[in-house]
Protein backbone atom coordinates (compact mmCIF):
# COMPACT_ATOMS: atom_id res chain seq x y z
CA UNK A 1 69.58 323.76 47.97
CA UNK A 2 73.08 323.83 49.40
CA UNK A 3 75.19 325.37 51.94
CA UNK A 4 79.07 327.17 50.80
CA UNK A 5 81.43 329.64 52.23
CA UNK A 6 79.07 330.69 55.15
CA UNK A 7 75.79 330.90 53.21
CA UNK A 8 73.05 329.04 51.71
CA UNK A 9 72.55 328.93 47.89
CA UNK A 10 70.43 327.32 44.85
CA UNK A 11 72.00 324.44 43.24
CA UNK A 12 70.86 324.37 39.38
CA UNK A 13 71.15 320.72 39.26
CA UNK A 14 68.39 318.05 41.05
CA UNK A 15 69.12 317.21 44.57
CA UNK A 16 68.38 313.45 44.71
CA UNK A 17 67.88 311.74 48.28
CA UNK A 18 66.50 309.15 50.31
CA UNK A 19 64.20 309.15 53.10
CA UNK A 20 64.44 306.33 56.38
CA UNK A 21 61.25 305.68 57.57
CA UNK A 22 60.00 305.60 61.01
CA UNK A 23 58.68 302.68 60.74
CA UNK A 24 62.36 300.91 60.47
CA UNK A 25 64.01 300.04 63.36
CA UNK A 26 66.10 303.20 64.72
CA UNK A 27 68.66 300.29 66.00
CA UNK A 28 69.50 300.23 61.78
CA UNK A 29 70.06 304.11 61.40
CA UNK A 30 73.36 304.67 62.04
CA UNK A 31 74.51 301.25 59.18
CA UNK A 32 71.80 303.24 56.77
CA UNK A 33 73.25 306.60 57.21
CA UNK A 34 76.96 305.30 57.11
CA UNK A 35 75.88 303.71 53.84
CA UNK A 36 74.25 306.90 52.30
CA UNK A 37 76.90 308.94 53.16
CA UNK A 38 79.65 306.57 51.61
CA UNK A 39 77.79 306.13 48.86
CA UNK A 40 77.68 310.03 48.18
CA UNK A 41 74.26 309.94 48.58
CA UNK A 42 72.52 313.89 49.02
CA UNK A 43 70.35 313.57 51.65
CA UNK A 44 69.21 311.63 53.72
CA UNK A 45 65.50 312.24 55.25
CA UNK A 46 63.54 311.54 58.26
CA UNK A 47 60.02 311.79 59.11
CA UNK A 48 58.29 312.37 62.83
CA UNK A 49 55.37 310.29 62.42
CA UNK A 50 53.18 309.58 65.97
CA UNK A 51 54.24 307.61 67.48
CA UNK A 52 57.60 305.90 66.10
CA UNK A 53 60.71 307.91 66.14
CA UNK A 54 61.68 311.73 67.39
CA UNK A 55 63.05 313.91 64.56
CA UNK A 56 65.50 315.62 66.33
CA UNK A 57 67.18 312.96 68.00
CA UNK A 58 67.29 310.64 64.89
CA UNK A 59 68.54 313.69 63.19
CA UNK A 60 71.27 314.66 65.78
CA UNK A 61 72.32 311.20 65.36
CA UNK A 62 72.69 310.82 61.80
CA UNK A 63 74.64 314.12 61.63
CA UNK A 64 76.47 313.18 64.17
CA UNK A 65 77.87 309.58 62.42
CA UNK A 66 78.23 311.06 59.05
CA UNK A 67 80.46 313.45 57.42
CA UNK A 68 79.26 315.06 54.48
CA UNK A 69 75.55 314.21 54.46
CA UNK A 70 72.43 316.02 54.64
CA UNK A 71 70.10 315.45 56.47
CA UNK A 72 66.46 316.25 56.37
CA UNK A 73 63.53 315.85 58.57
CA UNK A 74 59.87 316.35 57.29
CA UNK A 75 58.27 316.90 59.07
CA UNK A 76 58.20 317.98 62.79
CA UNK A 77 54.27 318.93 63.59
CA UNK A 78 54.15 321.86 65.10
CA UNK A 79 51.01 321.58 67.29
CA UNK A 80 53.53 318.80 69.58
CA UNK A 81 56.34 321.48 70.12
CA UNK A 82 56.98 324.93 71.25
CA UNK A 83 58.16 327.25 68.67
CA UNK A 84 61.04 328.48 71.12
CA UNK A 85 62.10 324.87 72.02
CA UNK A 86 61.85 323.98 67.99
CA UNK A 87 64.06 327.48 67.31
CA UNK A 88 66.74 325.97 70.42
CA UNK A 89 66.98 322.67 69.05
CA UNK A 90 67.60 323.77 65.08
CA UNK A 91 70.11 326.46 66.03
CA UNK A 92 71.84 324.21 67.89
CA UNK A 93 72.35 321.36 64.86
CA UNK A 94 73.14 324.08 62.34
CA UNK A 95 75.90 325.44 64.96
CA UNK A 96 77.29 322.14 65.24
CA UNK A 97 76.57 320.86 61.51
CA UNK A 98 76.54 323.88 59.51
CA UNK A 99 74.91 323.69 56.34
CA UNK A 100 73.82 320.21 56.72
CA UNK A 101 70.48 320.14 58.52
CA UNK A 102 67.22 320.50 56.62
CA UNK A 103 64.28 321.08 58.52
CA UNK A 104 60.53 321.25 57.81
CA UNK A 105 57.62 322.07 59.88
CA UNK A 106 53.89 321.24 59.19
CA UNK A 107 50.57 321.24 60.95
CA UNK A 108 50.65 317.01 61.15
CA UNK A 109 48.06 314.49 61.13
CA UNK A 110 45.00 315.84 62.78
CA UNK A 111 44.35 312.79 64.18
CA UNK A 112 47.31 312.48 65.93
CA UNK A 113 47.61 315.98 67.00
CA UNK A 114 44.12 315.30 68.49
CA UNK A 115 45.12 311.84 70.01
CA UNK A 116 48.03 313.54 72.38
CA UNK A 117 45.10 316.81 73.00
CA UNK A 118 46.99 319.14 70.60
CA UNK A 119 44.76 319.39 67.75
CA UNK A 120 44.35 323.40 66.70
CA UNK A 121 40.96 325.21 65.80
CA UNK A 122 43.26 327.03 63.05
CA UNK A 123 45.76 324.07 61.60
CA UNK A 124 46.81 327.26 58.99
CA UNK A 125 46.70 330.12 61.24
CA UNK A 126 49.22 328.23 63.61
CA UNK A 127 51.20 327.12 60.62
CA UNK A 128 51.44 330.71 59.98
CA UNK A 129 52.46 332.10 63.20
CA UNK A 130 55.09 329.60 64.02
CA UNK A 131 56.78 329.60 60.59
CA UNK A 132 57.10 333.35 60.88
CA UNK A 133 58.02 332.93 64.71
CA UNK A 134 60.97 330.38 63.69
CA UNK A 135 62.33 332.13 60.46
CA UNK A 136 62.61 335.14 62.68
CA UNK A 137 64.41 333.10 65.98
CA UNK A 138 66.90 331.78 63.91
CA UNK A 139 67.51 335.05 62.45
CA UNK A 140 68.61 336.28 65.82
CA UNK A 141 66.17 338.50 65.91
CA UNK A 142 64.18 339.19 69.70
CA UNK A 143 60.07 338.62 69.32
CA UNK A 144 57.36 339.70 71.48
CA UNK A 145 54.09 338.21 70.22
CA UNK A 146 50.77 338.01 71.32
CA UNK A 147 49.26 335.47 68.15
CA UNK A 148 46.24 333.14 68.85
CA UNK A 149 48.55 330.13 69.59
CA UNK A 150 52.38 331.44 69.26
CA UNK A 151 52.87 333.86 72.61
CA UNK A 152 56.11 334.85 73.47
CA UNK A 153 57.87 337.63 75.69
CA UNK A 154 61.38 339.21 74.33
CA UNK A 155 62.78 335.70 73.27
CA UNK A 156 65.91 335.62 71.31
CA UNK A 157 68.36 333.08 70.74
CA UNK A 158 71.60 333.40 72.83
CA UNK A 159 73.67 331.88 70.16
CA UNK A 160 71.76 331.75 66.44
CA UNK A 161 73.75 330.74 63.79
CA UNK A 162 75.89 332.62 61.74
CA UNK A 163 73.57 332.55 59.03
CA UNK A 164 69.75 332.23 59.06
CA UNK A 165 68.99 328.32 57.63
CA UNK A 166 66.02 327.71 55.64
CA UNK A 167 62.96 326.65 57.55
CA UNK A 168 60.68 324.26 54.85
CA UNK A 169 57.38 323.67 55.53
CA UNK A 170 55.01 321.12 54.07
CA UNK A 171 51.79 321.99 52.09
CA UNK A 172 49.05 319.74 49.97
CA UNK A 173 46.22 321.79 49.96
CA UNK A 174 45.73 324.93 47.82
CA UNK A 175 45.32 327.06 50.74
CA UNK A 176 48.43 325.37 52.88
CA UNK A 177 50.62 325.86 49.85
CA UNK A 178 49.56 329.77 49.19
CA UNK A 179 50.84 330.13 53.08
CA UNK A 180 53.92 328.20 52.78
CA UNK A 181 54.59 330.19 49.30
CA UNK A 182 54.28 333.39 51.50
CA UNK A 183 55.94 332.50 54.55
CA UNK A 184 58.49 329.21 54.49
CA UNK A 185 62.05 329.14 52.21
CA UNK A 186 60.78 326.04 50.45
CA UNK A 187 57.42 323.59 50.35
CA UNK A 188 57.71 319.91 51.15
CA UNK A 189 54.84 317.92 49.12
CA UNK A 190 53.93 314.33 50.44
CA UNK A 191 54.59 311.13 48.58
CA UNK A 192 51.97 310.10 46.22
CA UNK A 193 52.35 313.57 44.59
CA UNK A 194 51.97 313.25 40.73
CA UNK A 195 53.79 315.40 38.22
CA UNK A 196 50.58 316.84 37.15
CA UNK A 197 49.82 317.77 40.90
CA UNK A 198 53.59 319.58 41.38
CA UNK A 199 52.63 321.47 38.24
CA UNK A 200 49.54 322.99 40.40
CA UNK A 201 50.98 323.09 43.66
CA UNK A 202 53.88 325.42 42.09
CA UNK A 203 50.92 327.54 40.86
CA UNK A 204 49.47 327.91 44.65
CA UNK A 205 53.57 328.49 45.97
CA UNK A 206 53.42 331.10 43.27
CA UNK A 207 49.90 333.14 43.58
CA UNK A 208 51.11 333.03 48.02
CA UNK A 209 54.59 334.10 47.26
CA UNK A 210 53.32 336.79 44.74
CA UNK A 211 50.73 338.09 47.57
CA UNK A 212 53.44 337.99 50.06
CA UNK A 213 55.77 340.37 48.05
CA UNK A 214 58.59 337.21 47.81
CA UNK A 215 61.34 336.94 44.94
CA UNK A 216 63.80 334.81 46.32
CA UNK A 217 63.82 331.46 45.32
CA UNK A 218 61.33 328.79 47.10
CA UNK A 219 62.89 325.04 46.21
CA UNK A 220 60.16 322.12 46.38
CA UNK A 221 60.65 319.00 47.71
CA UNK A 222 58.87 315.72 46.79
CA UNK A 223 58.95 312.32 47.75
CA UNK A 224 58.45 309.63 45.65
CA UNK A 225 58.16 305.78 45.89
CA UNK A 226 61.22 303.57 44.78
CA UNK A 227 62.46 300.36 43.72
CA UNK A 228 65.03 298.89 42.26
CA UNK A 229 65.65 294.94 41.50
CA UNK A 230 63.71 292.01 40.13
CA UNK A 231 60.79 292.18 42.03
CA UNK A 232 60.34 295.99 42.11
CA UNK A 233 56.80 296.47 40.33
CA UNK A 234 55.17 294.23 42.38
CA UNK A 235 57.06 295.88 45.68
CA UNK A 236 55.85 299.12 44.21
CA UNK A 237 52.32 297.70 44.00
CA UNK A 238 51.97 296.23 47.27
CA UNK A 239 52.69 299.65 49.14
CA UNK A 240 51.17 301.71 46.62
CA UNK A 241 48.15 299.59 48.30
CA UNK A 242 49.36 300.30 51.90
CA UNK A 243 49.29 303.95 50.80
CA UNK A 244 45.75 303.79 49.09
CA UNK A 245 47.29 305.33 46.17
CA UNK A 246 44.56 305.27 43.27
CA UNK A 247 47.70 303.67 41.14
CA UNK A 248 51.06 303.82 41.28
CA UNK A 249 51.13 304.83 37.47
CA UNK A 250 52.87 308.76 37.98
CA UNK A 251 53.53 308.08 41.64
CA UNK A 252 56.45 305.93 41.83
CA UNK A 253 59.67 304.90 40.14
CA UNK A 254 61.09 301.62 39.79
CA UNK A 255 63.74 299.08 37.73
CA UNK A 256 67.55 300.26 36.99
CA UNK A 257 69.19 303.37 38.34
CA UNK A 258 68.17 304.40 34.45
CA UNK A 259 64.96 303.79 35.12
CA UNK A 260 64.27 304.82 38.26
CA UNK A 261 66.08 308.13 37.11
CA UNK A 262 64.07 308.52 33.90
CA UNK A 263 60.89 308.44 36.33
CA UNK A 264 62.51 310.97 38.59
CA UNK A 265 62.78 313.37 35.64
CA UNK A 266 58.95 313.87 34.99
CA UNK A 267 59.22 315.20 38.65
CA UNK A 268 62.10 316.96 37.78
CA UNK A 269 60.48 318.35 35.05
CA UNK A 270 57.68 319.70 36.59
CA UNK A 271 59.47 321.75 38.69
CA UNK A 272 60.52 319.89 41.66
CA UNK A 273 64.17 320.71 42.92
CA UNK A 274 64.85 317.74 45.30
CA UNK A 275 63.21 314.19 44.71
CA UNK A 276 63.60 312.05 47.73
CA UNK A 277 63.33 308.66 47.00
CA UNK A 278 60.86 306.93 49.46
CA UNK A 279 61.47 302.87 50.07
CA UNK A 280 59.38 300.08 49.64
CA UNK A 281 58.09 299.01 52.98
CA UNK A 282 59.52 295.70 52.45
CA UNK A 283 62.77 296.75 51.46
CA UNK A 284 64.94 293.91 51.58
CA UNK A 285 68.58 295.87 51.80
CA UNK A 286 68.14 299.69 53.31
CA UNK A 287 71.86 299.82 52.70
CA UNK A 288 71.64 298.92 49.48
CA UNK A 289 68.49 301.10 48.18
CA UNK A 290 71.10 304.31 49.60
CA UNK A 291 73.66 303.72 47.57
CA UNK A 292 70.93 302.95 44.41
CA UNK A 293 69.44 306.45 45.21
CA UNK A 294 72.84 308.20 45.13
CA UNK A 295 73.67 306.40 41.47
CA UNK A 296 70.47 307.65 40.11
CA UNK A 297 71.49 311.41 41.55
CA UNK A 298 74.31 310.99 39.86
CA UNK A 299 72.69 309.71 36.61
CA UNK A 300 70.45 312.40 37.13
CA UNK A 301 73.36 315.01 37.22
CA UNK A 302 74.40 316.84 34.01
């Protein structure tokens, strides 16, 4: 997905980026995102996990040091934030970096959503209501609704963009993925995601967009663990471990940009449109894996 001439469009070729986890220190952003976006790199991604780093600030910043780059952040739980806050902050990066934020929404952790006393009877009915709340704010459009958890009274925007951005979402369950088919512009599926499990998930986008009456196009994102060097497999290992993946066989990539990108294609192949290439936890050179991620887009690119 892509942004030209005023408007958003489908790119035929794989979007290939890399994602900066919370868990690094925010002190190395701005180097990281300097990096990716001399190195050509996509995208770059961000995640709001509880309790490490805000999304929108992190984001704001790494639009704000980089030129070209996108930059993603998935996700931002919507139980923590107020749809009409969420629909001020978004218009106001795409107004002052059009076409270059990409935002996703999802229902979170329910244990963390529980920990700060936000946790929702209805994780999918919320979901639901706030997707359709946002999509609509950012359209410019005024909303009164009375929902079980999104309320609002003749809010509009008082500056939405020019044109209506995307709003992701992310999904994993069959029922979570029918709604986001139905509802969102695009699904974001969590790392650990095999081929085989894309391959289904599309199904589920499908069957919800089908339901919904939908027949524009619904990109999918995917993230997927990454190494490159001499000690890669056993880097892979160890946090395929930390992530209590079953194996990392079909859930990472590792070796030469060749390698890494012949692993990407399975993904690619199973009908993924943006493979974001996740980092070892132990990454020894963030810098470094950037500009690795944005050779094996372009390797990746006919």
């Amino acid at each position: 997905m892509g942004f030209v001439g005023g408007s958003w469009f489908d790119v035929a070729v794989t979007t290939v980026g890399a994602v900066f986890l919370p868990q690094f220190p925010p002190e190395r952003l701005r180097s990281v995102a300097e990096a990716a976006d001399d190195a050509g790199l996509a995208q770059l991604w961000l995640w709001e996990d509880c309790f490490w780093e805000g999304g929108i600030a992190s984001a704001a910043a790494a639009l704000a040091w980089t030129q070209r780059l996108q930059v993603g952040v998935g996700l931002l739980p919507v139980p923590l934030r107020n749809v009409a806050l969420s629909a001020m902050e978004l218009c106001t990066l795409h107004r002052m970096f059009p076409g270059r934020p990409v935002i996703g929404v999802g229902h979170g952790v329910q244990e963390w959503m529980g920990q700060v006393g936000a946790r929702a009877e209805s994780p999918l009915t919320l979901l639901r209501e706030y997707v359709d709340a946002l999509r609509a704010l950012l359209a410019g459009e005024s909303l009164s609704r009375q929902g079980r958890y999104v309320r609002l009274d003749r809010v509009q925007l008082g500056a939405p963009p020019a044109t209506a951005p995307p709003v992701l979402a992310g999904a994993e369950g069959p029922r979570t993925l029918r709604l986001v088919g139905g509802h969102a512009d695009g699904a974001i599926l969590t790392g650990g995601t095999t081929p085989e499990q894309v391959v289904r998930a599309r199904e589920h986008i499908e069957a919800g967009r089908a339901e919904a009456g939908r027949t524009g196009p619904h990109p999918i994102t995917v993230y997927v663990l990454a190494a490159g060097g001499p000690d890669a497999r056993d880097r892979i290992e160890r946090d395929g471990r930390r992530w209590g993946f079953p194996s990392t066989a079909d859930r990472a990539a590792y070796g030469s940009v060749d390698d890494v990108a012949a692993g990407v294609s399975r993904w690619v192949e199973a009908g993924v449109d943006t493979v974001v290439l996740q980092p070892t936890a132990d990454e020894p050179d963030l810098e470094g894996f950037m500009a690795f991620a944005a050779e094996v887009g372009r390797a990746l690119t006919p």
